[in-house]
N, C-alpha and C. Protein backbone atom coordinates (compact mmCIF):
# COMPACT_ATOMS: atom_id res chain seq x y z
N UNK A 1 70.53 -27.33 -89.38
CA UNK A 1 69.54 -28.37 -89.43
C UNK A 1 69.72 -29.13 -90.75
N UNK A 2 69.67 -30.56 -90.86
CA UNK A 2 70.06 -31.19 -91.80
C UNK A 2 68.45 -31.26 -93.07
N UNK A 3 69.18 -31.74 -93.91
CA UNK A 3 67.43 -31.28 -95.18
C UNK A 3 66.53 -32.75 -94.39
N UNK A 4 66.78 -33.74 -93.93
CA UNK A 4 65.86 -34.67 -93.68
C UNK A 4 65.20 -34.06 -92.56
N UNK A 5 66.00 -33.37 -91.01
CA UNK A 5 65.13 -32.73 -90.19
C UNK A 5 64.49 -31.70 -90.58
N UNK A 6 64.76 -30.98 -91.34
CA UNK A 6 63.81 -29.59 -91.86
C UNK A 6 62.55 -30.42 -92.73
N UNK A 7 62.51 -31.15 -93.83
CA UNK A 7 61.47 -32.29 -94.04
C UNK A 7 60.50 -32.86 -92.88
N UNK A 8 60.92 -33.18 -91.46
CA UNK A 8 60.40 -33.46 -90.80
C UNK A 8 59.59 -32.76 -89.77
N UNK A 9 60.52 -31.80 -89.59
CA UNK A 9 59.51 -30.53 -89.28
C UNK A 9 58.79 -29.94 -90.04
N UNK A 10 58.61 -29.98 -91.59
CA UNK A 10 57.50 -29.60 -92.07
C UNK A 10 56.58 -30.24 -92.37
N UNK A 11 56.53 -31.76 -92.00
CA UNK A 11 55.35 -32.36 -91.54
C UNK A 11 54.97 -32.15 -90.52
N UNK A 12 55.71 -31.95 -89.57
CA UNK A 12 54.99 -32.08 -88.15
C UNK A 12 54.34 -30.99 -88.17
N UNK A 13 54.83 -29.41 -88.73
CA UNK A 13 54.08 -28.13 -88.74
C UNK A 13 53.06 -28.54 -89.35
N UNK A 14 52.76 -28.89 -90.54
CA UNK A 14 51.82 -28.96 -91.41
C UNK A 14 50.61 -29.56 -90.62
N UNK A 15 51.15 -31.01 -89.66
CA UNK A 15 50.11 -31.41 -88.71
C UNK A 15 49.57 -30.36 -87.98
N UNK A 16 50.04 -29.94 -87.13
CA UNK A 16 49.77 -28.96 -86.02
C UNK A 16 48.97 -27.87 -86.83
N UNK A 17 49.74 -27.13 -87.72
CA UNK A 17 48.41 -26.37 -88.42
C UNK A 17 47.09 -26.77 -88.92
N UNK A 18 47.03 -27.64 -88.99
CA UNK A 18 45.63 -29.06 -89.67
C UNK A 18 44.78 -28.22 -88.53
N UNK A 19 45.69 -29.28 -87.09
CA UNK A 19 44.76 -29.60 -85.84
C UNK A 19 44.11 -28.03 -85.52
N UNK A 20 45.27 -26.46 -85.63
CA UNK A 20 45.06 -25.29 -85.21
C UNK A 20 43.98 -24.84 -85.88
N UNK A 21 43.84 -24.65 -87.43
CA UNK A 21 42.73 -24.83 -88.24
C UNK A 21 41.45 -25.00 -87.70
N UNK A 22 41.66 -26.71 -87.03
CA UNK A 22 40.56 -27.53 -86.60
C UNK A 22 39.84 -27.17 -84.89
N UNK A 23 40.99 -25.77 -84.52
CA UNK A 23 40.78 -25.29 -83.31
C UNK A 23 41.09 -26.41 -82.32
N UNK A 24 41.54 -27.04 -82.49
CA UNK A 24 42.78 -28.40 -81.74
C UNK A 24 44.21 -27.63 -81.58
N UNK A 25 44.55 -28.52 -80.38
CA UNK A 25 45.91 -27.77 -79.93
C UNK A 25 46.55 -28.75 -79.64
N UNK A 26 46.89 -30.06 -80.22
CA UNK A 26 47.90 -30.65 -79.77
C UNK A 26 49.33 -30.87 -79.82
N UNK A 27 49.93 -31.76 -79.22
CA UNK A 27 51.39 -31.55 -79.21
C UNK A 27 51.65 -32.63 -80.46
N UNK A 28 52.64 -32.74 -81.34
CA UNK A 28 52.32 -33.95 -82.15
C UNK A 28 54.50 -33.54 -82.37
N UNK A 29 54.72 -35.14 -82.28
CA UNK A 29 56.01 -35.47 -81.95
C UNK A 29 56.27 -36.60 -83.26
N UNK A 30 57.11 -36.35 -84.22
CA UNK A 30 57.86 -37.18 -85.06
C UNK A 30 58.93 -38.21 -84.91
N UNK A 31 59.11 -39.13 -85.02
CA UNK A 31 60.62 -39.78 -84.66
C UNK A 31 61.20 -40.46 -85.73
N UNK A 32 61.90 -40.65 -86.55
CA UNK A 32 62.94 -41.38 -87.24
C UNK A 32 64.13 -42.39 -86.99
N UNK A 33 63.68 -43.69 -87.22
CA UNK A 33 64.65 -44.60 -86.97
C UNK A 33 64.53 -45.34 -87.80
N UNK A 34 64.54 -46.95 -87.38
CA UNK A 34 63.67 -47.82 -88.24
C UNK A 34 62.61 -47.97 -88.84
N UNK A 35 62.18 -46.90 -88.54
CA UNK A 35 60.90 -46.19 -89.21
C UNK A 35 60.55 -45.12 -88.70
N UNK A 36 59.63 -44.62 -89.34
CA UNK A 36 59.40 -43.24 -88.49
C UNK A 36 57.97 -43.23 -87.91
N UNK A 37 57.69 -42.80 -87.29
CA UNK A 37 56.54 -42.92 -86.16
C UNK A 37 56.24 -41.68 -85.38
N UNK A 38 54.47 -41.15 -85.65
CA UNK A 38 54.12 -40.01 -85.12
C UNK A 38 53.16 -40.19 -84.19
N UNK A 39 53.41 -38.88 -83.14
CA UNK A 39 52.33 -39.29 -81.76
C UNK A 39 51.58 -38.18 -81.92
N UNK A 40 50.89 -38.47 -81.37
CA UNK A 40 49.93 -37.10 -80.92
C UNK A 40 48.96 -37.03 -79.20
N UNK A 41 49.55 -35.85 -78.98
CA UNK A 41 48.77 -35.59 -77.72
C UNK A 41 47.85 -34.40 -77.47
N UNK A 42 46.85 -34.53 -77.06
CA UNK A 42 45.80 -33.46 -76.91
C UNK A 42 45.64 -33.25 -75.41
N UNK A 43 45.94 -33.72 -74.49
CA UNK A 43 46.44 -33.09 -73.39
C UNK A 43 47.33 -32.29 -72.56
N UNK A 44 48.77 -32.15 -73.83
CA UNK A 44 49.45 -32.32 -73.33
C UNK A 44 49.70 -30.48 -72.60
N UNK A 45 49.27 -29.55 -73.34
CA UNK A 45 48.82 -28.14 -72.45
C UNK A 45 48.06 -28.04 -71.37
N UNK A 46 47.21 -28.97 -71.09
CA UNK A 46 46.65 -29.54 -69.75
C UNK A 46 47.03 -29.10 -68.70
N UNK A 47 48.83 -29.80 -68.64
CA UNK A 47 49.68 -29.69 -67.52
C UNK A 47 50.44 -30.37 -67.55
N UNK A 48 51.68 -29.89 -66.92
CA UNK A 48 53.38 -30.31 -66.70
C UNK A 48 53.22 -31.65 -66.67
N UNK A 49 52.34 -32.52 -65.83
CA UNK A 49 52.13 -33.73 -65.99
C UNK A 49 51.94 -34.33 -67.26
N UNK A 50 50.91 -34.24 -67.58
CA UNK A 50 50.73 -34.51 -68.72
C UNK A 50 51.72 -34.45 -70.13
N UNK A 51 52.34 -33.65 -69.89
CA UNK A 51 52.94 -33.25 -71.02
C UNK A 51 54.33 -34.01 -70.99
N UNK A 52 55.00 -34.12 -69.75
CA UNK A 52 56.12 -34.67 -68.78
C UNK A 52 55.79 -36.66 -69.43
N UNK A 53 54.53 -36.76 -69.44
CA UNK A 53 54.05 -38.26 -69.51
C UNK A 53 54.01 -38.43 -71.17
N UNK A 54 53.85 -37.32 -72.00
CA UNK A 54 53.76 -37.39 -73.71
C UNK A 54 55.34 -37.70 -73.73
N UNK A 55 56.33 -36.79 -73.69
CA UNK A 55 57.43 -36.74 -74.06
C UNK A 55 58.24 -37.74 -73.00
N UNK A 56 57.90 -38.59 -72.04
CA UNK A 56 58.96 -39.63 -71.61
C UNK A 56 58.07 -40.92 -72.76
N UNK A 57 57.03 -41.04 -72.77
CA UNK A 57 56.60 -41.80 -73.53
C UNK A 57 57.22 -41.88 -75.12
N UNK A 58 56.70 -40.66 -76.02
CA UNK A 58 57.67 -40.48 -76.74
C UNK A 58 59.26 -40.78 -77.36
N UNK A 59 59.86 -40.91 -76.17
CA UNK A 59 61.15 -41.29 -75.55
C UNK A 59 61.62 -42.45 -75.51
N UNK A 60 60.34 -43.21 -74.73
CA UNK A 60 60.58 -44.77 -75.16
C UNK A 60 60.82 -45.41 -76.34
N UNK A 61 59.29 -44.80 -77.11
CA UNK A 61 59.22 -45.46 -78.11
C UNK A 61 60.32 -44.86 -79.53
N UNK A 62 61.02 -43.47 -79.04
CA UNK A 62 62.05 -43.74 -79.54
C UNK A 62 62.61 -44.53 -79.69
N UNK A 63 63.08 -45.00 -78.66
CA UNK A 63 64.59 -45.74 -78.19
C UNK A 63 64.21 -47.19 -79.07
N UNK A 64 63.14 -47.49 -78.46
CA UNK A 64 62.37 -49.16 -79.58
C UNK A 64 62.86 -48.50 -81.44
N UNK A 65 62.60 -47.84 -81.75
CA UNK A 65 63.11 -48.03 -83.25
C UNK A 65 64.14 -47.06 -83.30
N UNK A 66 64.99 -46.87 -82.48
CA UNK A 66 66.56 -46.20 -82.81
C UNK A 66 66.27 -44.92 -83.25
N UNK A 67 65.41 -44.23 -82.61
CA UNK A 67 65.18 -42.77 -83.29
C UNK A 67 67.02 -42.12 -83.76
N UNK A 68 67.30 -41.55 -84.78
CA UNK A 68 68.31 -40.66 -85.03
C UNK A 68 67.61 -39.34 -85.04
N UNK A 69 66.72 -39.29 -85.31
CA UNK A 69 65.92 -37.51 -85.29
C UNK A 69 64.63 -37.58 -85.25
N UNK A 70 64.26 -36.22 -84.31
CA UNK A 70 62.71 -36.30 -84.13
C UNK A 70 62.40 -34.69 -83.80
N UNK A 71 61.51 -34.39 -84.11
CA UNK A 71 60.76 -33.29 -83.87
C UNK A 71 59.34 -33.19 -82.84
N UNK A 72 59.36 -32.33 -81.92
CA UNK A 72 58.31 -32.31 -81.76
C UNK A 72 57.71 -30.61 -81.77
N UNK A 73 56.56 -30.26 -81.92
CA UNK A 73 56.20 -29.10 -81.75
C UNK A 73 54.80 -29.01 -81.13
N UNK A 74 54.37 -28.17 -80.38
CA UNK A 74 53.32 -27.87 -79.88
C UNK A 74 52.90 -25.99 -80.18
N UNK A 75 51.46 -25.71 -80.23
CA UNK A 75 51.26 -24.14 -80.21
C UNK A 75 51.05 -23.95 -79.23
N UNK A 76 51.60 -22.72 -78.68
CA UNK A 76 51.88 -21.79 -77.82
C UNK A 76 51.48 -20.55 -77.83
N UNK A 77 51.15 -19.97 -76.46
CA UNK A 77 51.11 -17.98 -76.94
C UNK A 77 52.60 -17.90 -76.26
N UNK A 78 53.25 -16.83 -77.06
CA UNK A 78 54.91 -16.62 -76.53
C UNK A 78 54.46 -14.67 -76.08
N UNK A 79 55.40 -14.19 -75.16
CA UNK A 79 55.42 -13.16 -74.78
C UNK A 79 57.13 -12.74 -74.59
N UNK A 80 57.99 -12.24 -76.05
CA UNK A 80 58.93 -11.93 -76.30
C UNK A 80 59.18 -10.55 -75.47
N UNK A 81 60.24 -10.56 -74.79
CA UNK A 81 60.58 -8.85 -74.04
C UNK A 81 61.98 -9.04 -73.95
N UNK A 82 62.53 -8.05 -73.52
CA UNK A 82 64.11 -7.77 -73.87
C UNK A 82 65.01 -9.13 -73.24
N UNK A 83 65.55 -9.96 -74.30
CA UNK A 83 66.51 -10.94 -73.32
C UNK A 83 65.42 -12.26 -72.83
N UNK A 84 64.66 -12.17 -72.89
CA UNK A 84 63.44 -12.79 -72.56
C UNK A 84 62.01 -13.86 -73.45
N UNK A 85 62.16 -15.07 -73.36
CA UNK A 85 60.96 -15.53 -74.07
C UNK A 85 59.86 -16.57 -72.78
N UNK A 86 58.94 -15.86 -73.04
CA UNK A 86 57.79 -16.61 -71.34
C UNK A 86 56.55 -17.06 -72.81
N UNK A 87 56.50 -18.25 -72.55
CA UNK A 87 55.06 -19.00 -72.80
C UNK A 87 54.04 -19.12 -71.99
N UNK A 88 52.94 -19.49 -73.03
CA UNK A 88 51.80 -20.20 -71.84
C UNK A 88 51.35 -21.25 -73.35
N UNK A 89 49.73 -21.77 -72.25
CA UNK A 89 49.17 -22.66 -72.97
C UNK A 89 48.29 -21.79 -73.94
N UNK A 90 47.92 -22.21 -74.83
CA UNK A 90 46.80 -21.17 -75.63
C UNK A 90 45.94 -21.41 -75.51
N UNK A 91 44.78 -20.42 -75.41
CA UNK A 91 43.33 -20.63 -74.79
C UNK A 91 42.42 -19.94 -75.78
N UNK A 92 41.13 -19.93 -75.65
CA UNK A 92 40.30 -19.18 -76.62
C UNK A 92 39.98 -17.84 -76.04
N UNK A 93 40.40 -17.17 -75.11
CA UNK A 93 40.55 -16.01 -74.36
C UNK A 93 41.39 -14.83 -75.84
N UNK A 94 40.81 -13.71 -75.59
CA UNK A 94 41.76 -12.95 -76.59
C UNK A 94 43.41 -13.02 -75.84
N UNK A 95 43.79 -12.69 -77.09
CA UNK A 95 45.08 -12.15 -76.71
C UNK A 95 45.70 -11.42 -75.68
N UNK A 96 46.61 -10.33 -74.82
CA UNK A 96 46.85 -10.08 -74.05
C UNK A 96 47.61 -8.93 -75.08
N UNK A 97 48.33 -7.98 -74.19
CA UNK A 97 48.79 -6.97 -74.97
C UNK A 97 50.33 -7.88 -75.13
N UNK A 98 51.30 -7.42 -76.30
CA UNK A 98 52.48 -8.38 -76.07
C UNK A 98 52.42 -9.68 -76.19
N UNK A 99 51.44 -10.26 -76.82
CA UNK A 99 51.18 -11.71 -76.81
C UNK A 99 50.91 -12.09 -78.28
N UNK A 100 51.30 -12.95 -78.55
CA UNK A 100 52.00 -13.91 -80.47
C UNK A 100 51.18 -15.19 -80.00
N UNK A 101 50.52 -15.81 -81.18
CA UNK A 101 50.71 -17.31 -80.98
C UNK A 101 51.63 -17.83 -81.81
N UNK A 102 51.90 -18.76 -81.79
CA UNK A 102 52.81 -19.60 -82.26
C UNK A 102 53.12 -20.96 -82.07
N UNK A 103 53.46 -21.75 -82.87
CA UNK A 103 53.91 -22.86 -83.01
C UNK A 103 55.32 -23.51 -82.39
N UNK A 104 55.31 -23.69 -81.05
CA UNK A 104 57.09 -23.65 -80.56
C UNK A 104 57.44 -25.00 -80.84
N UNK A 105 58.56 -25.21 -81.28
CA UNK A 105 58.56 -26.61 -81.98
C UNK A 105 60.74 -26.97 -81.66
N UNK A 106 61.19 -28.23 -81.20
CA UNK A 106 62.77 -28.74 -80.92
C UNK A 106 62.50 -29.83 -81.76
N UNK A 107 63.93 -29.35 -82.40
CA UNK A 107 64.45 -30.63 -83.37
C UNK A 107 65.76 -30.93 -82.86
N UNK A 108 65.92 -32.79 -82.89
CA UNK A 108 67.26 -33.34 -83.07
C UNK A 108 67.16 -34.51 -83.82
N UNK A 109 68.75 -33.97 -84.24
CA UNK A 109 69.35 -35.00 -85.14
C UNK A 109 70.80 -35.44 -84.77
N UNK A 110 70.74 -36.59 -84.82
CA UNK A 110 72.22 -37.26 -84.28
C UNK A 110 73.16 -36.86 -84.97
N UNK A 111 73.46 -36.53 -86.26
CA UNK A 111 74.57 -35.70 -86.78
C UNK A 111 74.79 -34.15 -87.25
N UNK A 112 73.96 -33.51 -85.86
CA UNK A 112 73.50 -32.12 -86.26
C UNK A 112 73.26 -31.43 -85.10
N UNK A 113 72.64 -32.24 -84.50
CA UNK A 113 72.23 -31.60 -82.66
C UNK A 113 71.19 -30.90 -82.77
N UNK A 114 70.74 -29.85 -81.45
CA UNK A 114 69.56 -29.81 -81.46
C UNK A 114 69.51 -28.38 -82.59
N UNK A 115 68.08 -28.23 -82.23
CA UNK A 115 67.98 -26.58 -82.77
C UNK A 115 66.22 -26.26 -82.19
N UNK A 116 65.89 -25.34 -81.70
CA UNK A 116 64.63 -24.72 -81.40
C UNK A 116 64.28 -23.76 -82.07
N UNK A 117 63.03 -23.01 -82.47
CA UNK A 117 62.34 -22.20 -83.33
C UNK A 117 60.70 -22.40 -83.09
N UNK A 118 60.52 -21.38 -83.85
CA UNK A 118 58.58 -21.15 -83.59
C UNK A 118 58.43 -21.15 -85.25
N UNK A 119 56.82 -20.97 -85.38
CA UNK A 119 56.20 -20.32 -86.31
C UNK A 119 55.23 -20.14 -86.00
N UNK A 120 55.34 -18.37 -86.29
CA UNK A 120 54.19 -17.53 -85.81
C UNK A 120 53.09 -18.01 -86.93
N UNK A 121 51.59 -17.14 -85.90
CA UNK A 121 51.28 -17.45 -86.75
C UNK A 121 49.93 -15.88 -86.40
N UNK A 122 48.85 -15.62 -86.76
CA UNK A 122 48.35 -14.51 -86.70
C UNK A 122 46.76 -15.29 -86.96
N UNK A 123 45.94 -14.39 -86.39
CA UNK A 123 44.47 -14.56 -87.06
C UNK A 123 43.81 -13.55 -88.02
N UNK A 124 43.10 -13.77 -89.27
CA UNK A 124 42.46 -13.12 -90.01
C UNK A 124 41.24 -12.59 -89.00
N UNK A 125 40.53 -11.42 -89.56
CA UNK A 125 39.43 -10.91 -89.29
C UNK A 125 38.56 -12.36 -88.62
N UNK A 126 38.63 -13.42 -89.90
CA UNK A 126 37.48 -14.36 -89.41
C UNK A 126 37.69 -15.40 -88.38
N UNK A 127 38.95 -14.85 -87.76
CA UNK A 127 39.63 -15.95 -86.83
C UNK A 127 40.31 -17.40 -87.31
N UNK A 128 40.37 -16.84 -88.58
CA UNK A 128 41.15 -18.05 -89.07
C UNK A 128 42.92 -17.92 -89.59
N UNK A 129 42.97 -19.21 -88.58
CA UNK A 129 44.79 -18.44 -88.09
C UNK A 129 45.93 -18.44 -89.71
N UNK A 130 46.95 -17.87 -90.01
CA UNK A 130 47.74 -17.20 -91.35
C UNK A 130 48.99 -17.91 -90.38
N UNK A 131 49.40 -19.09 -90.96
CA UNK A 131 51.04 -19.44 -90.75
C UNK A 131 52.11 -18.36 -91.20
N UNK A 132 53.28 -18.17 -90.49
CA UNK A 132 54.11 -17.88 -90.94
C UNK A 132 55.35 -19.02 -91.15
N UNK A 133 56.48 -18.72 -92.03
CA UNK A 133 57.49 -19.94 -92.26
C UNK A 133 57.91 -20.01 -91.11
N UNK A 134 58.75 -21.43 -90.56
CA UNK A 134 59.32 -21.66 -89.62
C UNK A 134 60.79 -20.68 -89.21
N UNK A 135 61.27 -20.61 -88.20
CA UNK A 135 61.67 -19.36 -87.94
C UNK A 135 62.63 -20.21 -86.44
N UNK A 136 64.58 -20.44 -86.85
CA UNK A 136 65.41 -21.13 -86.17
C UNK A 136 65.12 -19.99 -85.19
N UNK A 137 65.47 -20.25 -83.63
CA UNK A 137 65.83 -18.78 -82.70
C UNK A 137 67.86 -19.20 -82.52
N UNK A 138 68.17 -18.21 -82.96
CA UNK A 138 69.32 -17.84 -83.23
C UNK A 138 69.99 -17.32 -81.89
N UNK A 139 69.43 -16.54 -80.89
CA UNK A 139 70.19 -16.74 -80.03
C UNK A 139 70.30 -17.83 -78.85
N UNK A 140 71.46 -17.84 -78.19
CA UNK A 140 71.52 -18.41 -77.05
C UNK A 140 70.38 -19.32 -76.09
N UNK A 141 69.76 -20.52 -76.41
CA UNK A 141 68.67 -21.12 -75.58
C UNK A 141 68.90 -21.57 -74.44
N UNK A 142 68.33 -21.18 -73.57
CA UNK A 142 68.32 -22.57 -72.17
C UNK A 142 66.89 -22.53 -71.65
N UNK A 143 66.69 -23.75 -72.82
CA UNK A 143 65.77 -24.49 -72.39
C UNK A 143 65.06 -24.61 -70.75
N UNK A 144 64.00 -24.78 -70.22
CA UNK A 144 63.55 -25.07 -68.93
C UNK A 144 62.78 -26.12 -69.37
N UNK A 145 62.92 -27.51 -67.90
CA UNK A 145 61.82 -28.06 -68.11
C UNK A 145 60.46 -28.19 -68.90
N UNK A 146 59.91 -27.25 -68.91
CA UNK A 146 58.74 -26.34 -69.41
C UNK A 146 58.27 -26.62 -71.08
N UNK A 147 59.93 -26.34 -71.06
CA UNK A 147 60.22 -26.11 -72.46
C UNK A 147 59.56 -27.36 -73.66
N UNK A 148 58.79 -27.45 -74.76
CA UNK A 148 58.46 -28.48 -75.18
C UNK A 148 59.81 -29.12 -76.23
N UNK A 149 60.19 -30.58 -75.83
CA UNK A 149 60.74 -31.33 -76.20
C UNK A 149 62.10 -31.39 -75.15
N UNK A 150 62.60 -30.84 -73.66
CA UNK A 150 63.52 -30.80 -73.05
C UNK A 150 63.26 -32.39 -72.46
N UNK A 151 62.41 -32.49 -72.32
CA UNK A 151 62.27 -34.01 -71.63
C UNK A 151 62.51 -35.29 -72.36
N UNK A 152 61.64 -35.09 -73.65
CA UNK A 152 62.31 -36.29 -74.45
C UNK A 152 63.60 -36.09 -75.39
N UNK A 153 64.21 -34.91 -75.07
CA UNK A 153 65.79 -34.42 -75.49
C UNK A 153 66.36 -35.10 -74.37
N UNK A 154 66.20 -34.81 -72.85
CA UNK A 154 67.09 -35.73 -72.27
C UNK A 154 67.22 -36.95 -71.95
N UNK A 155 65.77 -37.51 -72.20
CA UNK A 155 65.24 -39.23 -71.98
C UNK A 155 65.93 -40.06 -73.10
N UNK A 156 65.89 -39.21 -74.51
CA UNK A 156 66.41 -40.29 -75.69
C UNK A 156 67.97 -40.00 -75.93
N UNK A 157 68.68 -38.94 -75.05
CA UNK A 157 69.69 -38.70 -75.37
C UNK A 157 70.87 -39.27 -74.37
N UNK A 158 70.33 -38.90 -72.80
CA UNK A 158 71.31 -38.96 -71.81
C UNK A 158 70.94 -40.39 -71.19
N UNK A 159 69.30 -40.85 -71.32
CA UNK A 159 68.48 -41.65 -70.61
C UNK A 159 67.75 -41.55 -69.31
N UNK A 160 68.10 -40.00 -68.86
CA UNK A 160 67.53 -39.71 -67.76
C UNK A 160 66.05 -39.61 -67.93
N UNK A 161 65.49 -40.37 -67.31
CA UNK A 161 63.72 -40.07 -67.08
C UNK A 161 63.04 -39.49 -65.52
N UNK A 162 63.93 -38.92 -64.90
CA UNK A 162 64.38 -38.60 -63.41
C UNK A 162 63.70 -37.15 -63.93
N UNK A 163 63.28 -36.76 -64.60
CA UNK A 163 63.66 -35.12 -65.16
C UNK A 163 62.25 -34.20 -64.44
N UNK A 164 62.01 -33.97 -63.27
CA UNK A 164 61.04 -33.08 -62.41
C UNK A 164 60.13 -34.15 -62.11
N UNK A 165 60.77 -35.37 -61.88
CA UNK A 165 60.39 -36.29 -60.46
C UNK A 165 60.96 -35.76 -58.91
N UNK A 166 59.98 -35.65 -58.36
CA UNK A 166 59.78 -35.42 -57.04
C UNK A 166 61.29 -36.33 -56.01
């Protein structure tokens, strides 16, 4: 990851922890071009729709100022098992046995490519959530649909916006 995308993901974390703080869960997406330009979505755990409609949007307005790199990250509960990483949306429900929250967050940069990672994060006694540093995942990814930032990875990259249209 190049030092300007690691810079940019630690704004965008820094956002997202604000909103988590603020017991807000949104998705909040960075872009760098001719300027840089941040979104934010509070629907976007809602549903596939929704979220499908943040990141082609996103995408666009890449493309309008020449994004070269962008981040986006959203929090997540992750459920790590052998060979295996399954998300959901995060809810105010306790935890589950086997269940992390976290911050799942894709970065690209045009002279670097992508890279995916989380940052965990934990709650104190008073329910007030303890970041951990950001944290590359080192092995092997394949991405799913699902996945946050696969859509506006392939909209600003390949131009496909076809991506789990019917």
């Amino acid at each position: 990851m190049t030092e300007e995308t690691f810079g940019l993901l630690l704004d965008v974390a820094e956002r997202v922890e604000h909103a988590v703080r603020s017991r807000d869960c949104p998705a909040i997406a960075a872009l760098e071009g001719e300027r840089q330009l941040t979104l934010t979505d509070y629907d976007y755990l809602r549903d596939d729709d929704a979220a499908k409609e943040f990141e082609l949007n996103a995408a666009a307005r890449g493309k309008q100022i020449g994004a070269i790199r962008w981040v986006i990250a959203v929090p997540q509960v992750w459920v790590i098992t052998s060979g295996e990483i399954s998300t959901r949306a995060v809810s105010n429900h306790a935890l589950r046995p086997g269940e992390e929250e976290a911050i799942t967050w894709m970065s690209y940069d045009a002279s670097d490519g992508v890279d995916y990672g989380r940052i965990p994060y934990t709650r104190a006694p008073s329910g007030e959530p303890v970041f951990g540093e950001p944290e590359t995942l080192a092995a092997k990814v394949w991405p799913e649909e699902q996945m946050p930032g696969y859509r506006l990875l392939r909209s600003l990259v390949t131009g496909d916006n076809s991506i789990g249209q019917d």
